[in-house]
PDB file of N, CA and C in Angstrom:
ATOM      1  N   UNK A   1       1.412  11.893 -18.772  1.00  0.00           N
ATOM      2  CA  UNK A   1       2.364  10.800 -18.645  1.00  0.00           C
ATOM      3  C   UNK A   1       3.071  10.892 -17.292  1.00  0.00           C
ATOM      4  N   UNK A   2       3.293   9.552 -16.618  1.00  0.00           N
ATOM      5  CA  UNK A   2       4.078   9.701 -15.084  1.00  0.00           C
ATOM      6  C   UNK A   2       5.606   9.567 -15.710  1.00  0.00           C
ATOM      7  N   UNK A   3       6.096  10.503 -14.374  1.00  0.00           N
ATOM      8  CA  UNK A   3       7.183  10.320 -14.269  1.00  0.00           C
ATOM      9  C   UNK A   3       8.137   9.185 -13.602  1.00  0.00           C
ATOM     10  N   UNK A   4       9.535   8.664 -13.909  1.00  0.00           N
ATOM     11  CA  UNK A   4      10.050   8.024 -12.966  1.00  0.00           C
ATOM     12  C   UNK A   4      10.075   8.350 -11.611  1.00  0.00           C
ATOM     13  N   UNK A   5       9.896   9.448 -11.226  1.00  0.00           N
ATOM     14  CA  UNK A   5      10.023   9.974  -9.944  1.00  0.00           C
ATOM     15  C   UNK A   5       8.475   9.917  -9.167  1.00  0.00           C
ATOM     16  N   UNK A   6       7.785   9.843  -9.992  1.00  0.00           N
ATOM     17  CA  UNK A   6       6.707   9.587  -9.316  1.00  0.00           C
ATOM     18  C   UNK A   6       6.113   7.736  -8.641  1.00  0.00           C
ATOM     19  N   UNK A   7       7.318   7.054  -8.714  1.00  0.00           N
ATOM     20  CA  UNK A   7       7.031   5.693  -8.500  1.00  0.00           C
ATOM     21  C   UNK A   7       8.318   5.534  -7.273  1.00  0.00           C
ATOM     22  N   UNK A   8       7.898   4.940  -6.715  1.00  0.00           N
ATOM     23  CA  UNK A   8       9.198   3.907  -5.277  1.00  0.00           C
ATOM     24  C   UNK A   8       9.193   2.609  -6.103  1.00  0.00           C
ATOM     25  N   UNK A   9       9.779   2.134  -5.629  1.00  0.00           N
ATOM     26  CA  UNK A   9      10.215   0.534  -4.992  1.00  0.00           C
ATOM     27  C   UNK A   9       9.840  -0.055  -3.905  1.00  0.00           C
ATOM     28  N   UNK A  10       9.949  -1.276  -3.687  1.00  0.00           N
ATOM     29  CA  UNK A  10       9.422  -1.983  -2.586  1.00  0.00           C
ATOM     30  C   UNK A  10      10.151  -1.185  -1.315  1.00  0.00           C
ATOM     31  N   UNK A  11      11.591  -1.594  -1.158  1.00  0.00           N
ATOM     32  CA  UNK A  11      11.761  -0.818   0.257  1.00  0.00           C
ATOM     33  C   UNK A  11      11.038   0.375   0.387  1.00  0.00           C
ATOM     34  N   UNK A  12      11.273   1.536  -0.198  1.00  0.00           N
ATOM     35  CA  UNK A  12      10.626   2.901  -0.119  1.00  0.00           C
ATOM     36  C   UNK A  12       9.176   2.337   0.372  1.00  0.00           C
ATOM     37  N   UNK A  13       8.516   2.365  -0.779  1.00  0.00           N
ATOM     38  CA  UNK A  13       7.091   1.814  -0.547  1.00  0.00           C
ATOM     39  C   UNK A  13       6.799   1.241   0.884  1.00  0.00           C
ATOM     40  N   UNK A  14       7.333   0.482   1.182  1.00  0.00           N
ATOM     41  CA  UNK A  14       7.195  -0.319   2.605  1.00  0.00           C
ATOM     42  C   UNK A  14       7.472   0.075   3.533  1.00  0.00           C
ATOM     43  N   UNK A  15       8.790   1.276   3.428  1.00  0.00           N
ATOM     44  CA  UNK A  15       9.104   2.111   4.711  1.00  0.00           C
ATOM     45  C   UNK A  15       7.952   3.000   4.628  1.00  0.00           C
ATOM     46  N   UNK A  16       7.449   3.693   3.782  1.00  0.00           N
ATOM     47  CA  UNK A  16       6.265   4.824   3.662  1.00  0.00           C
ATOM     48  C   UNK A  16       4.979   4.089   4.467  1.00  0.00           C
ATOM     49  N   UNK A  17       4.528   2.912   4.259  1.00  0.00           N
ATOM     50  CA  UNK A  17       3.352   2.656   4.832  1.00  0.00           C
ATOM     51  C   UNK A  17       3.653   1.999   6.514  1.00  0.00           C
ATOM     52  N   UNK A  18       5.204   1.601   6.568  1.00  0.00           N
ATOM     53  CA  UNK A  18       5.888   1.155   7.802  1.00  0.00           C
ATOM     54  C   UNK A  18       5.089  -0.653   7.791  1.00  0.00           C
ATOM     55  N   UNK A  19       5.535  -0.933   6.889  1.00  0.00           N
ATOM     56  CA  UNK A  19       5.275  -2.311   7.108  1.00  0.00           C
ATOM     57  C   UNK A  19       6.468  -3.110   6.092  1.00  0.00           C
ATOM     58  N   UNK A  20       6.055  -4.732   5.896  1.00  0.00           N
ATOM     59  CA  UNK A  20       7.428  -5.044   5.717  1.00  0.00           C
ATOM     60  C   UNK A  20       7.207  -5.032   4.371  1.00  0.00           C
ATOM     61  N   UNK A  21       8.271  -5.596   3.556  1.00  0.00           N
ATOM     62  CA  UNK A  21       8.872  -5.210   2.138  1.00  0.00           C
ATOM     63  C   UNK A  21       7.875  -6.406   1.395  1.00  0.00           C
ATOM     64  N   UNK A  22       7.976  -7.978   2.896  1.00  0.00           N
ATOM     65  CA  UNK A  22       7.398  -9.610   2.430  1.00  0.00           C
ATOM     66  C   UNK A  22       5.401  -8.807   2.366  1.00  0.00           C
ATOM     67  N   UNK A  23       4.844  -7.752   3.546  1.00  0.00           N
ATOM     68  CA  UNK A  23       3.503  -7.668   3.498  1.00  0.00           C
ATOM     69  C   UNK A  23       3.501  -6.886   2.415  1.00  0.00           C
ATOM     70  N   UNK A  24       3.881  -5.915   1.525  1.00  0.00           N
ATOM     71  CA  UNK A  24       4.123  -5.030   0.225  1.00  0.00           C
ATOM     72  C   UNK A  24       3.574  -5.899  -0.518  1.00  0.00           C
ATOM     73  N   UNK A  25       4.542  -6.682  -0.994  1.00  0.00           N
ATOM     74  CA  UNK A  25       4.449  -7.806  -2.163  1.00  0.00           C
ATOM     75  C   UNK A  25       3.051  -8.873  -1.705  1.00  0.00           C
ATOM     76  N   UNK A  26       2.942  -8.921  -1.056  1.00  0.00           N
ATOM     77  CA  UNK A  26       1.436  -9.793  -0.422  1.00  0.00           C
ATOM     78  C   UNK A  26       0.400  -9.099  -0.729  1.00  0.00           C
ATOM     79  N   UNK A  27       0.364  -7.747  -0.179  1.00  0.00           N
ATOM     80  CA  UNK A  27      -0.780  -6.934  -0.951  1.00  0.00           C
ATOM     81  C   UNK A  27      -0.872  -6.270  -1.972  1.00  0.00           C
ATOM     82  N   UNK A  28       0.300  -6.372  -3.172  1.00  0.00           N
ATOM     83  CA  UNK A  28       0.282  -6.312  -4.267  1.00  0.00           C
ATOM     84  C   UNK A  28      -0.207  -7.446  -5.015  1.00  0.00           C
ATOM     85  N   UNK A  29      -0.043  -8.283  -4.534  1.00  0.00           N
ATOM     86  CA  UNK A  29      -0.913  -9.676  -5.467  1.00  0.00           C
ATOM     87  C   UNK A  29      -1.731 -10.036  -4.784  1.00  0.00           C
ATOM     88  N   UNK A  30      -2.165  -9.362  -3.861  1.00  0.00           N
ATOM     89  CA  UNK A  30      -3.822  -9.572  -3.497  1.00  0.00           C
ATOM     90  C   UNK A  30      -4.720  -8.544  -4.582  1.00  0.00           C
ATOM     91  N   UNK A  31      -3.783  -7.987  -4.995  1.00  0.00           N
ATOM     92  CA  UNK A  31      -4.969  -6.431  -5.131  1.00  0.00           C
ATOM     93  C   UNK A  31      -5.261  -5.366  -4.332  1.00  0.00           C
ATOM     94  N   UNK A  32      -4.678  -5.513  -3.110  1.00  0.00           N
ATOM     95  CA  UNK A  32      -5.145  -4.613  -2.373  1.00  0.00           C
ATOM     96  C   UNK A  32      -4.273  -3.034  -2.663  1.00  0.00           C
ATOM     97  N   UNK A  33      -3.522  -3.062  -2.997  1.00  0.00           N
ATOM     98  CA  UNK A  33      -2.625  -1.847  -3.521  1.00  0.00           C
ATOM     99  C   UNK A  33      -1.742  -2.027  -4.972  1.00  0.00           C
ATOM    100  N   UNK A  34      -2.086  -0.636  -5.663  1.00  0.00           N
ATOM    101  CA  UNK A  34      -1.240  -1.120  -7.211  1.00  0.00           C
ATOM    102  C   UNK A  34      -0.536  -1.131  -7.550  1.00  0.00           C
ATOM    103  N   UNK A  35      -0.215  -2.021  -8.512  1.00  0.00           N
ATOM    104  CA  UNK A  35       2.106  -2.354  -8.404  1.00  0.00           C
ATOM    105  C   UNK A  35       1.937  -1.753  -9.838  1.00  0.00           C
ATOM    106  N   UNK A  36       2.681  -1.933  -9.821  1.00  0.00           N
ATOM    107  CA  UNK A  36       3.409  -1.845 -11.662  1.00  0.00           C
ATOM    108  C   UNK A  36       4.773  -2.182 -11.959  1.00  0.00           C
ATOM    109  N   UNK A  37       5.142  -2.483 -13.061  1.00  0.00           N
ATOM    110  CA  UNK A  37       6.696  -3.411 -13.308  1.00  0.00           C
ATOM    111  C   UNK A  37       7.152  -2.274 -14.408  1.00  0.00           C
ATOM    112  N   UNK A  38       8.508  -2.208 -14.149  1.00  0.00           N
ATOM    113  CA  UNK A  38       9.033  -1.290 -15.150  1.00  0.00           C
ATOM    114  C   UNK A  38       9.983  -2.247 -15.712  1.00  0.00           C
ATOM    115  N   UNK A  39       9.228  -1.837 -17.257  1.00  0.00           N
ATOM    116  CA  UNK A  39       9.419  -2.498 -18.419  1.00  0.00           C
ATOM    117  C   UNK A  39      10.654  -3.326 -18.553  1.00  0.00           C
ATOM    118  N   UNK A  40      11.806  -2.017 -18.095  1.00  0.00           N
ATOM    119  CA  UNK A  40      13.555  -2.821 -18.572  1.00  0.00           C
ATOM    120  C   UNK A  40      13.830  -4.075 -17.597  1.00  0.00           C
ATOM    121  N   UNK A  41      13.087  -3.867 -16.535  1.00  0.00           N
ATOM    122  CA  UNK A  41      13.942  -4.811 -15.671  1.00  0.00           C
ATOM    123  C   UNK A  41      13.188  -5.672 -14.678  1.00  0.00           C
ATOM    124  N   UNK A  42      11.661  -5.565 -15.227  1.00  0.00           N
ATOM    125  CA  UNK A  42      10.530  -6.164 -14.196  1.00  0.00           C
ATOM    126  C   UNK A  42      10.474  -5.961 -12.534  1.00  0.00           C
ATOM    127  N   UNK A  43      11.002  -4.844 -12.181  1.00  0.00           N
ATOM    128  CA  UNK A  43      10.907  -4.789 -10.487  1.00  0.00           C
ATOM    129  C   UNK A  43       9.867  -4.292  -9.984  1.00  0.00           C
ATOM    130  N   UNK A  44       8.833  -3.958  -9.286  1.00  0.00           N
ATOM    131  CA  UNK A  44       8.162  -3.467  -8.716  1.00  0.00           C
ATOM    132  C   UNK A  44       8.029  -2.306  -8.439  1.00  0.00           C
ATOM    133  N   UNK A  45       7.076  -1.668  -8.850  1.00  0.00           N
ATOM    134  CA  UNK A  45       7.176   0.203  -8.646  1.00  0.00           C
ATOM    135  C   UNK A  45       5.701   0.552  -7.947  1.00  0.00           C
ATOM    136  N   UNK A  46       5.883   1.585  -7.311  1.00  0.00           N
ATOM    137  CA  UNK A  46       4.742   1.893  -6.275  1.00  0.00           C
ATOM    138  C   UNK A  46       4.354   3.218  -6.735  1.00  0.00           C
ATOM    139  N   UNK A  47       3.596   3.775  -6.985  1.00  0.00           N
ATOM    140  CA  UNK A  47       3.272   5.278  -7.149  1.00  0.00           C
ATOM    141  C   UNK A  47       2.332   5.893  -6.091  1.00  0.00           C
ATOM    142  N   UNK A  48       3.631   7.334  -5.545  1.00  0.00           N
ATOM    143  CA  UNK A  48       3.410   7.584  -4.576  1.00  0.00           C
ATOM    144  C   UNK A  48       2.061   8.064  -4.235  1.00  0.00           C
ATOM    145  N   UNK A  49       1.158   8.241  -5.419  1.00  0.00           N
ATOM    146  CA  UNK A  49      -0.250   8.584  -4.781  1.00  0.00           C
ATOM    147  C   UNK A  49      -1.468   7.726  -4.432  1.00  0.00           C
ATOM    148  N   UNK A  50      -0.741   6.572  -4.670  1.00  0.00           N
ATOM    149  CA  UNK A  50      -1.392   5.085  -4.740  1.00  0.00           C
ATOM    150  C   UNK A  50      -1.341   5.060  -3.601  1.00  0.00           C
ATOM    151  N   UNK A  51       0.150   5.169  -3.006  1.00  0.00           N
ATOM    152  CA  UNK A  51       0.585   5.045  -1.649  1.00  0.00           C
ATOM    153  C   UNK A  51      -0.545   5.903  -0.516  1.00  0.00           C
ATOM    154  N   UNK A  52      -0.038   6.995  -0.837  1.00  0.00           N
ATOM    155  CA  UNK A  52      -1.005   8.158  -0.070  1.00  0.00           C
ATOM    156  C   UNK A  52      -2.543   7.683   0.184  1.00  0.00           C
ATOM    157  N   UNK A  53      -2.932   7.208  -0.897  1.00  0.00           N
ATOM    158  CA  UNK A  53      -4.143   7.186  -0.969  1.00  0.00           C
ATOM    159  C   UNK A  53      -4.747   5.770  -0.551  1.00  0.00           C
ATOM    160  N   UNK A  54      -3.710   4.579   0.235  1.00  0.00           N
ATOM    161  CA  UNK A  54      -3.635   3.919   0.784  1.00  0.00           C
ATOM    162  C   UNK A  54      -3.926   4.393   1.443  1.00  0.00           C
ATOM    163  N   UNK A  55      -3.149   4.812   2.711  1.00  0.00           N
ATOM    164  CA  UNK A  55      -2.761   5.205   3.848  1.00  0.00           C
ATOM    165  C   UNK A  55      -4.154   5.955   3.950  1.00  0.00           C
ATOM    166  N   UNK A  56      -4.317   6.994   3.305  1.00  0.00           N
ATOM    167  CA  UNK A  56      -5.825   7.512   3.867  1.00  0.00           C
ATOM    168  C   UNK A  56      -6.880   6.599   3.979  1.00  0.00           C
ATOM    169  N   UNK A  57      -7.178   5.257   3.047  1.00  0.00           N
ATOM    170  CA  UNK A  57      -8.118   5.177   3.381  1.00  0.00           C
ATOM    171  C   UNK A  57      -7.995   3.714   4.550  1.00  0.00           C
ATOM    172  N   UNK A  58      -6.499   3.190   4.887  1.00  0.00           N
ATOM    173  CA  UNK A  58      -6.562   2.184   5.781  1.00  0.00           C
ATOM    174  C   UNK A  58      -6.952   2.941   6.993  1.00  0.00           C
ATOM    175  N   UNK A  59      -6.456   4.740   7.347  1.00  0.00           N
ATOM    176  CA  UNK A  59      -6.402   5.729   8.437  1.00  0.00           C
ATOM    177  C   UNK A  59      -7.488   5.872   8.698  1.00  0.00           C
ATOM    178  N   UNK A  60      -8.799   5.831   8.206  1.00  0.00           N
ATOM    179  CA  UNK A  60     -10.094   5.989   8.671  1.00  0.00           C
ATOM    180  C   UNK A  60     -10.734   5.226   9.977  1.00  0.00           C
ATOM    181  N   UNK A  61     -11.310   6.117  10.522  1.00  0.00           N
ATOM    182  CA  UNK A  61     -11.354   5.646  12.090  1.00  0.00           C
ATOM    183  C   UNK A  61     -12.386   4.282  11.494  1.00  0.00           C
ATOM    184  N   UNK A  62     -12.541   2.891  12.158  1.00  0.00           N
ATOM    185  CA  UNK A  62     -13.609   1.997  11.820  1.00  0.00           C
ATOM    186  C   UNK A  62     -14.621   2.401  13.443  1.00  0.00           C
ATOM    187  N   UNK A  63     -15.637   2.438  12.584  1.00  0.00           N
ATOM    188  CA  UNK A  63     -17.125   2.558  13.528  1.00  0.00           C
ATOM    189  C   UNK A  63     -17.177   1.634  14.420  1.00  0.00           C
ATOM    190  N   UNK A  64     -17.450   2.084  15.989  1.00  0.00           N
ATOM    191  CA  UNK A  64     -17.491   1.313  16.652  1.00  0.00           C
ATOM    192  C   UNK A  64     -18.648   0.621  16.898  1.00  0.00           C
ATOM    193  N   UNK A  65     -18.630  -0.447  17.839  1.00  0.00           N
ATOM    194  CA  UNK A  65     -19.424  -1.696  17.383  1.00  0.00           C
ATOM    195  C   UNK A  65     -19.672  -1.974  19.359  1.00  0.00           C
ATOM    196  N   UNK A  66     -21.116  -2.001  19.450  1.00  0.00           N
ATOM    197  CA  UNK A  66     -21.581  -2.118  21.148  1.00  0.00           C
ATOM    198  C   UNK A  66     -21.523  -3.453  21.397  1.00  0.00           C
ATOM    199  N   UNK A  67     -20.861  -3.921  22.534  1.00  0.00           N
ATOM    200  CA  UNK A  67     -21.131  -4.818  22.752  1.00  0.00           C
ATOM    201  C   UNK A  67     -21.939  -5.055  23.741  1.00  0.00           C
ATOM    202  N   UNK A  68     -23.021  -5.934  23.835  1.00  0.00           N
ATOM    203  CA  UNK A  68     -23.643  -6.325  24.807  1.00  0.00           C
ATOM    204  C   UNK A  68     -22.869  -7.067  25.675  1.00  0.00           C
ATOM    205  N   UNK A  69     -23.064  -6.839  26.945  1.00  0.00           N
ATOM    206  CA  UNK A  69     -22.875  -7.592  28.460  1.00  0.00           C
ATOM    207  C   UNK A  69     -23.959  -8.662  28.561  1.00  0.00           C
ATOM    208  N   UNK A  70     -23.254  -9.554  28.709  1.00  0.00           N
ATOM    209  CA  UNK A  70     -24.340 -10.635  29.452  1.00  0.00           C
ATOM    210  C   UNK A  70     -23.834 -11.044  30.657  1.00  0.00           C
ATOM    211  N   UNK A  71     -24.915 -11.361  31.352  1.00  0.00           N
ATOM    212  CA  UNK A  71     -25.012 -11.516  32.843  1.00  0.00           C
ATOM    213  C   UNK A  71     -24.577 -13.488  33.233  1.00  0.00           C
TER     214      UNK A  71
END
């Protein structure tokens, strides 16, 4: 079972990945990262390994890509 302590909030959450609180909530209802609502009061909760495990995989270098020169 998780703990309360194992979840943020939007600010937290948003300062941790350094983006804003409005892109948080955007990529929570995209899907792209998982929210969850706590029960008493419906706010938004982030769990910090969700977080982490964001961050690792947005941190991955992307493969670079050659471009051809044309003359």
């Amino acid at each position: 079972m998780q703990k309360l302590s194992d979840y943020v909030q939007v600010a937290e959450a948003a300062e941790m990945l350094g983006v804003s609180q409005n892109t948080l909530r955007t990529w929570a209802a995209d899907g792209k990262i998982p929210v969850h609502r706590n029960p008493a009061n419906g706010y938004r909760l982030f769990r910090r390994s969700d977080l982490e495990d964001f961050l690792k995989k947005t941190a991955e270098p992307v493969s670079h890509v050659k471009i051809k020169k044309t003359k």
